[in-house]
Protein backbone atom coordinates (compact mmCIF):
# COMPACT_ATOMS: atom_id res chain seq x y z
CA UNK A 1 -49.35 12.42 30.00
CA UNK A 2 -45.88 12.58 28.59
CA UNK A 3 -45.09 11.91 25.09
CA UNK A 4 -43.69 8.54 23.66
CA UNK A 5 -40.02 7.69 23.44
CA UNK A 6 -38.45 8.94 20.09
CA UNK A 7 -37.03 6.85 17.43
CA UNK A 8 -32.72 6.75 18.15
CA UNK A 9 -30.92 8.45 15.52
CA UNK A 10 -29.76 5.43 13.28
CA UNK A 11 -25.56 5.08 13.95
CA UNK A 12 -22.97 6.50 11.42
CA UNK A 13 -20.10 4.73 10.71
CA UNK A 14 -17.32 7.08 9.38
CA UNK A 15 -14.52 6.42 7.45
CA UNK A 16 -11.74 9.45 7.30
CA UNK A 17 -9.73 8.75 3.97
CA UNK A 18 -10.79 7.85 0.67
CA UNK A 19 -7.45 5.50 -0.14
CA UNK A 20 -7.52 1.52 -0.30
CA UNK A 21 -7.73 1.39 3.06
CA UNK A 22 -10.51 3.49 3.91
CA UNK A 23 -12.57 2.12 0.86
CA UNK A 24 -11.94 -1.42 1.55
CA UNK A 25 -13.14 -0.35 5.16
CA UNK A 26 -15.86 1.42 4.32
CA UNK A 27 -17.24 -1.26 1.63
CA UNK A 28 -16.92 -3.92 4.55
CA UNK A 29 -18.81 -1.58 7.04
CA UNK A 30 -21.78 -1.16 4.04
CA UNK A 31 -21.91 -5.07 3.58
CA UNK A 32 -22.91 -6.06 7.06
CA UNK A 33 -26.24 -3.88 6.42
CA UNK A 34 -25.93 -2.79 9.91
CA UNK A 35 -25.22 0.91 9.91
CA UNK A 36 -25.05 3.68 7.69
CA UNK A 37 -21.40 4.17 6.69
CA UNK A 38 -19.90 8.33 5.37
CA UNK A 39 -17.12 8.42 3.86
CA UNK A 40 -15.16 11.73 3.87
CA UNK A 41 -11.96 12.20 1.49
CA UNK A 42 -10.01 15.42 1.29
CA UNK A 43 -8.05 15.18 -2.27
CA UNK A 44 -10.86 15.75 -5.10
CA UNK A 45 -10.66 11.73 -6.16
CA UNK A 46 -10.70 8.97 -3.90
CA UNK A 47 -7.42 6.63 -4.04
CA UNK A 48 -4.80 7.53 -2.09
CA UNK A 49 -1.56 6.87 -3.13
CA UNK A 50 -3.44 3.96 -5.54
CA UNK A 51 -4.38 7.02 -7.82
CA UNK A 52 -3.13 7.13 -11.19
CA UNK A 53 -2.46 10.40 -12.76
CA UNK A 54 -4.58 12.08 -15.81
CA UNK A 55 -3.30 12.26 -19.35
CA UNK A 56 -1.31 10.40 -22.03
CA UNK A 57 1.59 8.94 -18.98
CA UNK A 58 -1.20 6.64 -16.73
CA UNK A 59 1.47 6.69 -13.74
CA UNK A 60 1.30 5.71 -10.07
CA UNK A 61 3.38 7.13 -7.41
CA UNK A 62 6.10 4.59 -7.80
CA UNK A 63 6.46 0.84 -9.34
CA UNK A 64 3.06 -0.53 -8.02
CA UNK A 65 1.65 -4.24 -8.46
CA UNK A 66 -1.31 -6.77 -6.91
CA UNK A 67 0.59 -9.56 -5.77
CA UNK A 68 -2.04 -12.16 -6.53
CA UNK A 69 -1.49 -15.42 -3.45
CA UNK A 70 -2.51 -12.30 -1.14
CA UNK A 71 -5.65 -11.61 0.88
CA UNK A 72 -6.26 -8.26 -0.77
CA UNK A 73 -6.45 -10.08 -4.18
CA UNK A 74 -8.43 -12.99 -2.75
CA UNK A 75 -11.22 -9.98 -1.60
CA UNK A 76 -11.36 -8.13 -4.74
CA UNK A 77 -11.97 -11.61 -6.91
CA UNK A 78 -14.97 -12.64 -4.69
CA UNK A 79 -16.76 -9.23 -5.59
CA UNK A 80 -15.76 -8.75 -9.29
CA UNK A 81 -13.61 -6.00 -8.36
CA UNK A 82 -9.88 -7.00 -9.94
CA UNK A 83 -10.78 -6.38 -13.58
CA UNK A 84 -8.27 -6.82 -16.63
CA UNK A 85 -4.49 -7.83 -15.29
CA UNK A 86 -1.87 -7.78 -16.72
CA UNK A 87 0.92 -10.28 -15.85
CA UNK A 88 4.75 -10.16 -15.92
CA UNK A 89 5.53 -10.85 -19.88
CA UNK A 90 7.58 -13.93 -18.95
CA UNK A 91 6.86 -15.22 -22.73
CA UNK A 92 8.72 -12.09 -24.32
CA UNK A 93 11.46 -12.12 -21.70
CA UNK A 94 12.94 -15.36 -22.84
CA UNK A 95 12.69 -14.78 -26.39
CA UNK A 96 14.38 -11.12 -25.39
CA UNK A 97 12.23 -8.99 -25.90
CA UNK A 98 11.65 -8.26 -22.87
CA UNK A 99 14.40 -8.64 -20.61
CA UNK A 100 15.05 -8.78 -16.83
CA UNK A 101 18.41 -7.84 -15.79
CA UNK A 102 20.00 -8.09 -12.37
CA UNK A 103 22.59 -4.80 -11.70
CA UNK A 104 25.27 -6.62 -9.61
CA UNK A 105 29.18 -5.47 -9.54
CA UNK A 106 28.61 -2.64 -12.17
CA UNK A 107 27.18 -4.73 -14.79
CA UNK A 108 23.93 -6.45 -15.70
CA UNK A 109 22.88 -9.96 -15.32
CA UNK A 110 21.00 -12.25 -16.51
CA UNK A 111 20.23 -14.04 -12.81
CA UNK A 112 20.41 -13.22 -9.39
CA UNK A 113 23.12 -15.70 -7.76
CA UNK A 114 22.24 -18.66 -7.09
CA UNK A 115 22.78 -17.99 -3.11
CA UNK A 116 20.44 -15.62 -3.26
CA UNK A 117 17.58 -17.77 -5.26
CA UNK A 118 18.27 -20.95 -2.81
CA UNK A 119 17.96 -18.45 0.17
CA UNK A 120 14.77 -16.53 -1.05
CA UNK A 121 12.92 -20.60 -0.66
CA UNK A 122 13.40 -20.46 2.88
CA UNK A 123 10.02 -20.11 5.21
CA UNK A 124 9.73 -16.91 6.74
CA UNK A 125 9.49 -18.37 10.23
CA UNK A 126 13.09 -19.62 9.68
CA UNK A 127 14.39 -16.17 10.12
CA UNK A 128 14.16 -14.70 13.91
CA UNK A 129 12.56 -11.37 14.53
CA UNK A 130 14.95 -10.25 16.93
CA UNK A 131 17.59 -10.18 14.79
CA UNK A 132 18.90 -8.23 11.98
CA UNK A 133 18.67 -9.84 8.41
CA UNK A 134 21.94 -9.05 7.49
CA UNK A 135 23.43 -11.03 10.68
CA UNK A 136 21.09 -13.93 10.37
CA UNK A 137 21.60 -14.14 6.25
CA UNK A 138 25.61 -13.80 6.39
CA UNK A 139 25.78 -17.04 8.72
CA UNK A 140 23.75 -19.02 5.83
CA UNK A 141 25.17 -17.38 2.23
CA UNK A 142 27.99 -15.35 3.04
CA UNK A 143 27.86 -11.52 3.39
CA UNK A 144 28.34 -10.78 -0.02
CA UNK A 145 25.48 -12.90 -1.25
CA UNK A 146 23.55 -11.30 1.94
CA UNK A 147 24.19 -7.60 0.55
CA UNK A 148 22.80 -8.43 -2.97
CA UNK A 149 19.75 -10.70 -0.90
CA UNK A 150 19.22 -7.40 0.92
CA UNK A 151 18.79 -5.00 -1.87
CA UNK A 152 17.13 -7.42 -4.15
CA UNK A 153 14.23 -6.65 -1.42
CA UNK A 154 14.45 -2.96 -2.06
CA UNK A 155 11.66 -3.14 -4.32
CA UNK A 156 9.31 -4.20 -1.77
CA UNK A 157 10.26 -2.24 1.73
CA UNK A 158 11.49 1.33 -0.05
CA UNK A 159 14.81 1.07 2.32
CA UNK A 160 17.90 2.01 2.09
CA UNK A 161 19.69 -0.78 4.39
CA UNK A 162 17.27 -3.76 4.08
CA UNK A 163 20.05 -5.53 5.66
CA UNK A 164 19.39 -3.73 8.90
CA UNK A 165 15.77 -4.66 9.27
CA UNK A 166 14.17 -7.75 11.17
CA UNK A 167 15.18 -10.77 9.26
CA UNK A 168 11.92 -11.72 10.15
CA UNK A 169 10.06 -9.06 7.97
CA UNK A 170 12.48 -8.99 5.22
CA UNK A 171 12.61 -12.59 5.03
CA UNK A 172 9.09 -12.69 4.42
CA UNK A 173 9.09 -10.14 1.46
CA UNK A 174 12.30 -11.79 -0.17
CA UNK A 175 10.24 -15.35 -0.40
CA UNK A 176 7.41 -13.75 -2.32
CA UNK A 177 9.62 -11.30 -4.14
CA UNK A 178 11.33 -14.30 -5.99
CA UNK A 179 8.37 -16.79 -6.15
CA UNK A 180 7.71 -18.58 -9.41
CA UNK A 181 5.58 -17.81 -11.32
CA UNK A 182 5.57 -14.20 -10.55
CA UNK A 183 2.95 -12.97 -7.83
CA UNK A 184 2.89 -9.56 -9.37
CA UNK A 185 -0.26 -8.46 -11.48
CA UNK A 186 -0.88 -5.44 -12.68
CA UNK A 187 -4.17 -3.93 -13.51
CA UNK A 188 -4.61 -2.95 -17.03
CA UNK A 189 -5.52 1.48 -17.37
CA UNK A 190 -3.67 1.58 -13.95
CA UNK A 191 -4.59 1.34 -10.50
CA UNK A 192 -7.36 3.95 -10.75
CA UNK A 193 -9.07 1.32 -12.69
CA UNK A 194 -9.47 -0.89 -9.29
CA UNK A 195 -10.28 2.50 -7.84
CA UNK A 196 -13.39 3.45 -10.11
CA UNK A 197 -14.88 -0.32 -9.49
CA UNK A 198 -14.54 -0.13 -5.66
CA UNK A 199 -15.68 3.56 -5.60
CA UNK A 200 -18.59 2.26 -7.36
CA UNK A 201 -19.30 -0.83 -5.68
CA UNK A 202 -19.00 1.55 -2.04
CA UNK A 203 -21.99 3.65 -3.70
CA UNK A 204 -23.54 0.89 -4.79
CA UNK A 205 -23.56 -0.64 -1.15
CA UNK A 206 -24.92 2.84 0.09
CA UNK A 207 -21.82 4.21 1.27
CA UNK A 208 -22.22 7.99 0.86
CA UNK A 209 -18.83 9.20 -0.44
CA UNK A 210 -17.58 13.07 0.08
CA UNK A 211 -14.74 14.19 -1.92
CA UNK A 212 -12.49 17.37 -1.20
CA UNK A 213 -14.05 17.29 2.29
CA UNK A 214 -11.17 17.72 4.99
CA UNK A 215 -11.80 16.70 8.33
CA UNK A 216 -10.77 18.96 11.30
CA UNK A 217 -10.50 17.53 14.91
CA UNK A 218 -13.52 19.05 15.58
CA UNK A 219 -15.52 17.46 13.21
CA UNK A 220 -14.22 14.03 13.75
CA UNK A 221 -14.96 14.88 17.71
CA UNK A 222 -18.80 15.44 16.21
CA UNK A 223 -18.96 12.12 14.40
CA UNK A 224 -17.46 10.22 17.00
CA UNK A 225 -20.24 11.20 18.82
CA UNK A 226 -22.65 9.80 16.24
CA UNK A 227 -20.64 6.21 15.75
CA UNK A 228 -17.37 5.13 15.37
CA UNK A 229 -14.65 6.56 12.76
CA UNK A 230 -12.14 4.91 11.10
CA UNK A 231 -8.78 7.31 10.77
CA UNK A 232 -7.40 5.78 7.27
CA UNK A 233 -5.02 8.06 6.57
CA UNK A 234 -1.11 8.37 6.17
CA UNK A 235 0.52 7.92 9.89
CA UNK A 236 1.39 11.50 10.07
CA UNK A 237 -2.03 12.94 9.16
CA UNK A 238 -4.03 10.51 11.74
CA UNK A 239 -0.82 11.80 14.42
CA UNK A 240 -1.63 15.27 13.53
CA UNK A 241 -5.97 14.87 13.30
CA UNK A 242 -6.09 12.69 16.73
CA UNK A 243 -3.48 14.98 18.61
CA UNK A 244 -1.61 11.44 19.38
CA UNK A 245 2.23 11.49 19.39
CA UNK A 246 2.48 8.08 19.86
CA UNK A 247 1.29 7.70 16.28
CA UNK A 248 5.23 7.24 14.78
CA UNK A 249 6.69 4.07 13.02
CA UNK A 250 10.07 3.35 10.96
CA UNK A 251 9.01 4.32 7.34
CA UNK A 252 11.41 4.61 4.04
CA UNK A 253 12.52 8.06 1.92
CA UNK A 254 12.86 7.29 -1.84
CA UNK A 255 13.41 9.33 -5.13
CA UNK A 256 11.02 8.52 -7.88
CA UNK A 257 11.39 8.74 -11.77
CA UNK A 258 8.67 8.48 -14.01
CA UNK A 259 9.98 8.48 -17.85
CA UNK A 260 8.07 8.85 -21.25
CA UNK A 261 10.51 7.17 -23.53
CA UNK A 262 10.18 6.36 -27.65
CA UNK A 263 9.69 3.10 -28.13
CA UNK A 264 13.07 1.09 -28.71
CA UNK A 265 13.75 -2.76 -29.11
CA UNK A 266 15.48 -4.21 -26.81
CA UNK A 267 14.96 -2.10 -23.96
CA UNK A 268 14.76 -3.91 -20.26
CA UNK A 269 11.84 -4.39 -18.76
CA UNK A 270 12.63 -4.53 -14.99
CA UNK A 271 16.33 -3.55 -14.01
CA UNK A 272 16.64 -5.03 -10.24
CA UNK A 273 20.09 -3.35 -8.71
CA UNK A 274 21.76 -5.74 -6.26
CA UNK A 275 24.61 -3.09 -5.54
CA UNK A 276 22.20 -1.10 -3.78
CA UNK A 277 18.71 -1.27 -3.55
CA UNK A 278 16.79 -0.08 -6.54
CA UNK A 279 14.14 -0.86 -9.15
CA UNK A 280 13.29 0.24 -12.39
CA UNK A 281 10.33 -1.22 -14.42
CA UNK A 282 9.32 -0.86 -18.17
CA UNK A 283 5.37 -0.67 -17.58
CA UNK A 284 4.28 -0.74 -21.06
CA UNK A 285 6.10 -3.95 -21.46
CA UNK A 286 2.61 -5.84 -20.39
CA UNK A 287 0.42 -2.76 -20.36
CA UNK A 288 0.62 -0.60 -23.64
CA UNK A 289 -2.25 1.82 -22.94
CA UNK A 290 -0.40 3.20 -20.32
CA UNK A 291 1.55 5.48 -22.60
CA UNK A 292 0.56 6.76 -26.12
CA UNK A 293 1.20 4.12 -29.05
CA UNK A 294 5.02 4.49 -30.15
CA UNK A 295 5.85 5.63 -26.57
CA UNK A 296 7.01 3.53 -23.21
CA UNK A 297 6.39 4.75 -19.35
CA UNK A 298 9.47 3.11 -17.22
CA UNK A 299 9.32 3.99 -13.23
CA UNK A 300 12.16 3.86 -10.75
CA UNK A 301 12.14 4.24 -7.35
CA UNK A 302 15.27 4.26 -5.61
CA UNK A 303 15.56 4.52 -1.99
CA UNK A 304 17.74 7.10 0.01
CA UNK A 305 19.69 7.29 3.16
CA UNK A 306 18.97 9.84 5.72
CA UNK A 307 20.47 13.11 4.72
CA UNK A 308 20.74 11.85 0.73
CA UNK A 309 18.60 14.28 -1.44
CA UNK A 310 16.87 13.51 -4.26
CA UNK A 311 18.95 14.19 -6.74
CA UNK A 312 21.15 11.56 -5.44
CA UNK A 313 18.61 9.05 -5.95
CA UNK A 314 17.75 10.32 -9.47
CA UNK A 315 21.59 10.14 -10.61
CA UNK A 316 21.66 6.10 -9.25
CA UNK A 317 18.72 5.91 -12.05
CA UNK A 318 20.08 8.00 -14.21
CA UNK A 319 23.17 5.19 -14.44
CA UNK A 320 20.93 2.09 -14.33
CA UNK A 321 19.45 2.94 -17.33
CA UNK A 322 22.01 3.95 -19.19
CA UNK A 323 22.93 0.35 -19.12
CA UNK A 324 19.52 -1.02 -19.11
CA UNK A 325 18.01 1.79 -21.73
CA UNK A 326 20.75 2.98 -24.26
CA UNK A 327 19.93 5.98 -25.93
CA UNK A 328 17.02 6.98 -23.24
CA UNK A 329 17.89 10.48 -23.13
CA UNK A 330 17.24 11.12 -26.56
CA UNK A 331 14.29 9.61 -26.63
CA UNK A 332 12.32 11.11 -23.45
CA UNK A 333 9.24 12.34 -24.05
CA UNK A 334 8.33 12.87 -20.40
CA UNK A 335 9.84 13.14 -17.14
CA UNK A 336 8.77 13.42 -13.97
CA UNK A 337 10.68 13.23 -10.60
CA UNK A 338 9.33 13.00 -7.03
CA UNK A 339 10.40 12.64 -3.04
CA UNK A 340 8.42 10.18 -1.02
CA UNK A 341 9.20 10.98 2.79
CA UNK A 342 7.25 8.64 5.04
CA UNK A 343 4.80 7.06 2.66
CA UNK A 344 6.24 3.34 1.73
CA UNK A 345 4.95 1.42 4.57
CA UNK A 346 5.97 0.77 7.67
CA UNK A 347 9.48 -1.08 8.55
CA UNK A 348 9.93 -3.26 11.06
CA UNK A 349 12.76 -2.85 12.92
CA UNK A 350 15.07 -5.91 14.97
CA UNK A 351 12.66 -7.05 18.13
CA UNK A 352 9.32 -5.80 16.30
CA UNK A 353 7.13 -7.16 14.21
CA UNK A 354 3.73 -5.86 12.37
CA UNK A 355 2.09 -6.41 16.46
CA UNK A 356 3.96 -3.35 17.59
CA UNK A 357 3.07 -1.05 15.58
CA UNK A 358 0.28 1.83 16.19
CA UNK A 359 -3.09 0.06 17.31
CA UNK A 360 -5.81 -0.15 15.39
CA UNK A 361 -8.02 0.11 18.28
CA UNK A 362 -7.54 3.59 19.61
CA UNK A 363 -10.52 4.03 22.23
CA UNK A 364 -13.75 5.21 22.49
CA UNK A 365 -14.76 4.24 19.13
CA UNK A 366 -11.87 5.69 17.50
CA UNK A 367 -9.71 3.10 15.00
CA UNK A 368 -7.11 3.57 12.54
CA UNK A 369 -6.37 1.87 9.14
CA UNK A 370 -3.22 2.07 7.24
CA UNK A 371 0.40 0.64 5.99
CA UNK A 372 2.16 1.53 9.05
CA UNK A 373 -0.33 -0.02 11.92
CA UNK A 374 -0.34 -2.99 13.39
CA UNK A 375 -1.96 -5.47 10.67
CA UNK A 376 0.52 -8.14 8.67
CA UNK A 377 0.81 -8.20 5.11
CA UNK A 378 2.99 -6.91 1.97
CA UNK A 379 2.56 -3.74 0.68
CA UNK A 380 -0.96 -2.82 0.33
CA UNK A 381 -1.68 -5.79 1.93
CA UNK A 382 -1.23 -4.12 5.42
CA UNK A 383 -3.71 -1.30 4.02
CA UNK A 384 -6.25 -3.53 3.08
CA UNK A 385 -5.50 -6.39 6.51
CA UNK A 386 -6.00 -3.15 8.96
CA UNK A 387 -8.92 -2.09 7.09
CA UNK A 388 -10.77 -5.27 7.79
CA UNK A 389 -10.02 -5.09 11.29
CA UNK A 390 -11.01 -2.01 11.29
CA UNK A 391 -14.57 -2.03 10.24
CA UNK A 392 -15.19 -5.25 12.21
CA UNK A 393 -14.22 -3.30 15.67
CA UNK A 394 -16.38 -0.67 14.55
CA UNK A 395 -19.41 -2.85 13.26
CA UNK A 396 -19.02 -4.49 16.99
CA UNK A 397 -18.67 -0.55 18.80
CA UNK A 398 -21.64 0.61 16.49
CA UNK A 399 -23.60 -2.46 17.82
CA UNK A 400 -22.56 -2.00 21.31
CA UNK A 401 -23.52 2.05 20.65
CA UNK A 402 -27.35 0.89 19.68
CA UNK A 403 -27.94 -1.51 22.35
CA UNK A 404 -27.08 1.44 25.10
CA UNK A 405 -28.79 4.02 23.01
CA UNK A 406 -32.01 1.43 22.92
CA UNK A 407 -31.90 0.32 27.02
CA UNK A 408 -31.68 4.15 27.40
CA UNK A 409 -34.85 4.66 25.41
CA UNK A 410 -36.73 1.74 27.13
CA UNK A 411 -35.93 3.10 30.28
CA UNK A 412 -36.82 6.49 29.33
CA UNK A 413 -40.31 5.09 28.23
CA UNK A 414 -41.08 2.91 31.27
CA UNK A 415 -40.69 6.08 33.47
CA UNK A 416 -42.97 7.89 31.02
CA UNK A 417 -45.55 5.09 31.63
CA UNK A 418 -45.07 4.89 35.14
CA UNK A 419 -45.41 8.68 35.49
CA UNK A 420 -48.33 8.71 33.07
């Protein structure tokens, strides 16, 4: 008589990146308490580019913020995962102490024009796709008005030429770039604070998490075989892993400046340059832990055209504070300087939108998660959007994976009978 049919190995769900994305994933996966979900992460700390560094200067890589009428924010209320915010200091910047100033025509301002405010009101679906947004702006505010429009958005898309983008997708930053009150939050300790809590809440969910454990195309060839995998990774890592050229979208090159600065009255806290695009931000200004007491940490990021180096960048910063900052150079206490090359989202070119870019369904159980795939969103919104897709294809594949593995067995145990 032959023996019994065996109990199926139980489905593994993997997720291959530790950042938002593949956390937010992998917490999903764990909450439907229908498969066991492994999550593999090659840096020595999960968080992605949402870590914040060790030691007296809490920075990110780059100005970073919650913006807080997004999904993301939405998810990480309903599961006690936001913790302390911080909120622009709009209190201190009308009494002046801290200030906002707009870099337009060499000097600072107070406001952006007017033009600029009236157009930043308009509904994204007012602005065509297949169209560039300095075209479509120029007809409504004047090209002038456009330019500063266009580089008042640098904050948000890390580009260059904003102008030269989709009207569509810049459009839809610029609105929620200028709403009032301010969407932007930012979490008090930095963002490895949301970090810890949804490392922690994964774990808590059962979600077995790896650190400093790369992934070679072999391995993710094994674990495909035991469930689905979700690729969260940069673009160019999942092109490189999956052996998929097609893997490519528009992304942005931008120098970064992170400075340690003595404490000074009257310092700016956000210098916004309308010339060309470029932000600086006084952190400190609503989060003093982030630098020691008596010190400030101020972040620029300024983007760069193809061919510009960094230093190029660095010198635009280098000018925008003296006017913003006097006296910062004898007061720096830190300095750090950095070249992000294809990490600042994806960019959505005249005739795309966020439904053209790379999949998130890539076959045979295989999905991707990221800011440059096909998911909508701001920021880490597209991170987080893809993510949720993500795990909710795989949940479905993993189901679809159990039912086949279980006819198999049933079949596999009539013959036994029938044999017997």
């Amino acid at each position: 008589m032959s023996q019994s049919h065996s109990t199926p190995v139980p489905t593994t769900l993997t997720v291959v990146g530790g950042g938002f994305a593949g956390l937010v994933a992998a917490i999903t996966a764990a909450e439907s308490g229908r498969t066991r979900v492994h999550l593999r992460e090659s840096h020595h700390t999960a968080g992605g580019r949402a870590r914040t560094a060790d030691g007296p200067y809490k920075t990110n890589e780059g100005p970073h913020a919650l913006y807080s009428r997004g999904p993301l924010w939405t998810w990480l209320k309903q599961r006690g995962l936001i913790g302390p915010v911080a909120s622009v200091p709009l209190r201190a910047t009308l009494s002046g102490a801290a200030t906002v100033r707009f870099h337009r025509d060499g000097a600072l301002r107070r406001m952006p024009p007017l033009p600029v405010l009236r157009l930043g009101r308009k509904q994204a679906h007012e602005a065509p796709v297949d169209t560039d947004f300095h075209t479509w702006a120029s007809s409504l505010i004047g090209e002038r008005h456009t330019r500063y429009a266009a580089n008042a958005i640098g904050v948000a898309v890390f580009h260059h030429d904003p102008g030269a983008l989709s009207a569509r997708f810049v459009q839809e930053r610029l609105r929620r770039v200028l709403a009032m009150p301010p969407e932007a939050k930012y979490p008090v300790g930095g963002w490895s604070s949301v970090v810890d809590r949804l490392v922690a809440h994964a774990r808590h969910l059962g979600v077995r998490i790896d650190t400093g454990s790369r992934v070679t195309d072999t391995e993710l060839a094994g674990a495909a075989a035991l469930g689905p995998v979700i690729v969260a990774t940069s673009l160019p890592a999942a092109r490189s892993l999956l052996a998929d050229d097609s893997l490519t979208w528009a992304g942005g090159r931008t120098a970064l400046l992170d400075l340690g600065l003595r404490t000074r009255r009257g310092d700016a806290f956000i210098i916004s340059d309308l010339d060309s695009p470029g932000w600086i931000e006084r952190f400190t200004a609503q989060d003093p832990t982030l630098a020691p007491p008596g010190e400030q940490l101020v972040q620029a990021q300024l983007p760069l055209a193809p061919g510009e180096s960094r230093s190029v960048g660095i010198a635009r910063a280098e000018r925008l504070l003296d006017l913003g900052l006097p006296g910062w150079r004898e007061r720096v206490t830190h300095r750090a300087e950095a070249l992000a090359t294809g990490r600042t989202g994806a960019l959505d070119l005249p005739g795309t939108t966020w439904r053209d870019r790379p999949a998130i369904d890539r076959g045979n159980g295989i999905y991707l998660a990221g800011d440059q795939v096909a998911a909508p969103g701001l920021l880490a919104e597209v991170s987080f959007n893809s993510a949720l897709e993500a795990a909710s294809l795989a949940l479905h594949h993993a189901r679809l994976h159990r039912l086949v593995e279980a006819d198999r067995d049933t079949r596999s145990h009539r013959l036994d009978l029938k044999s017997a």
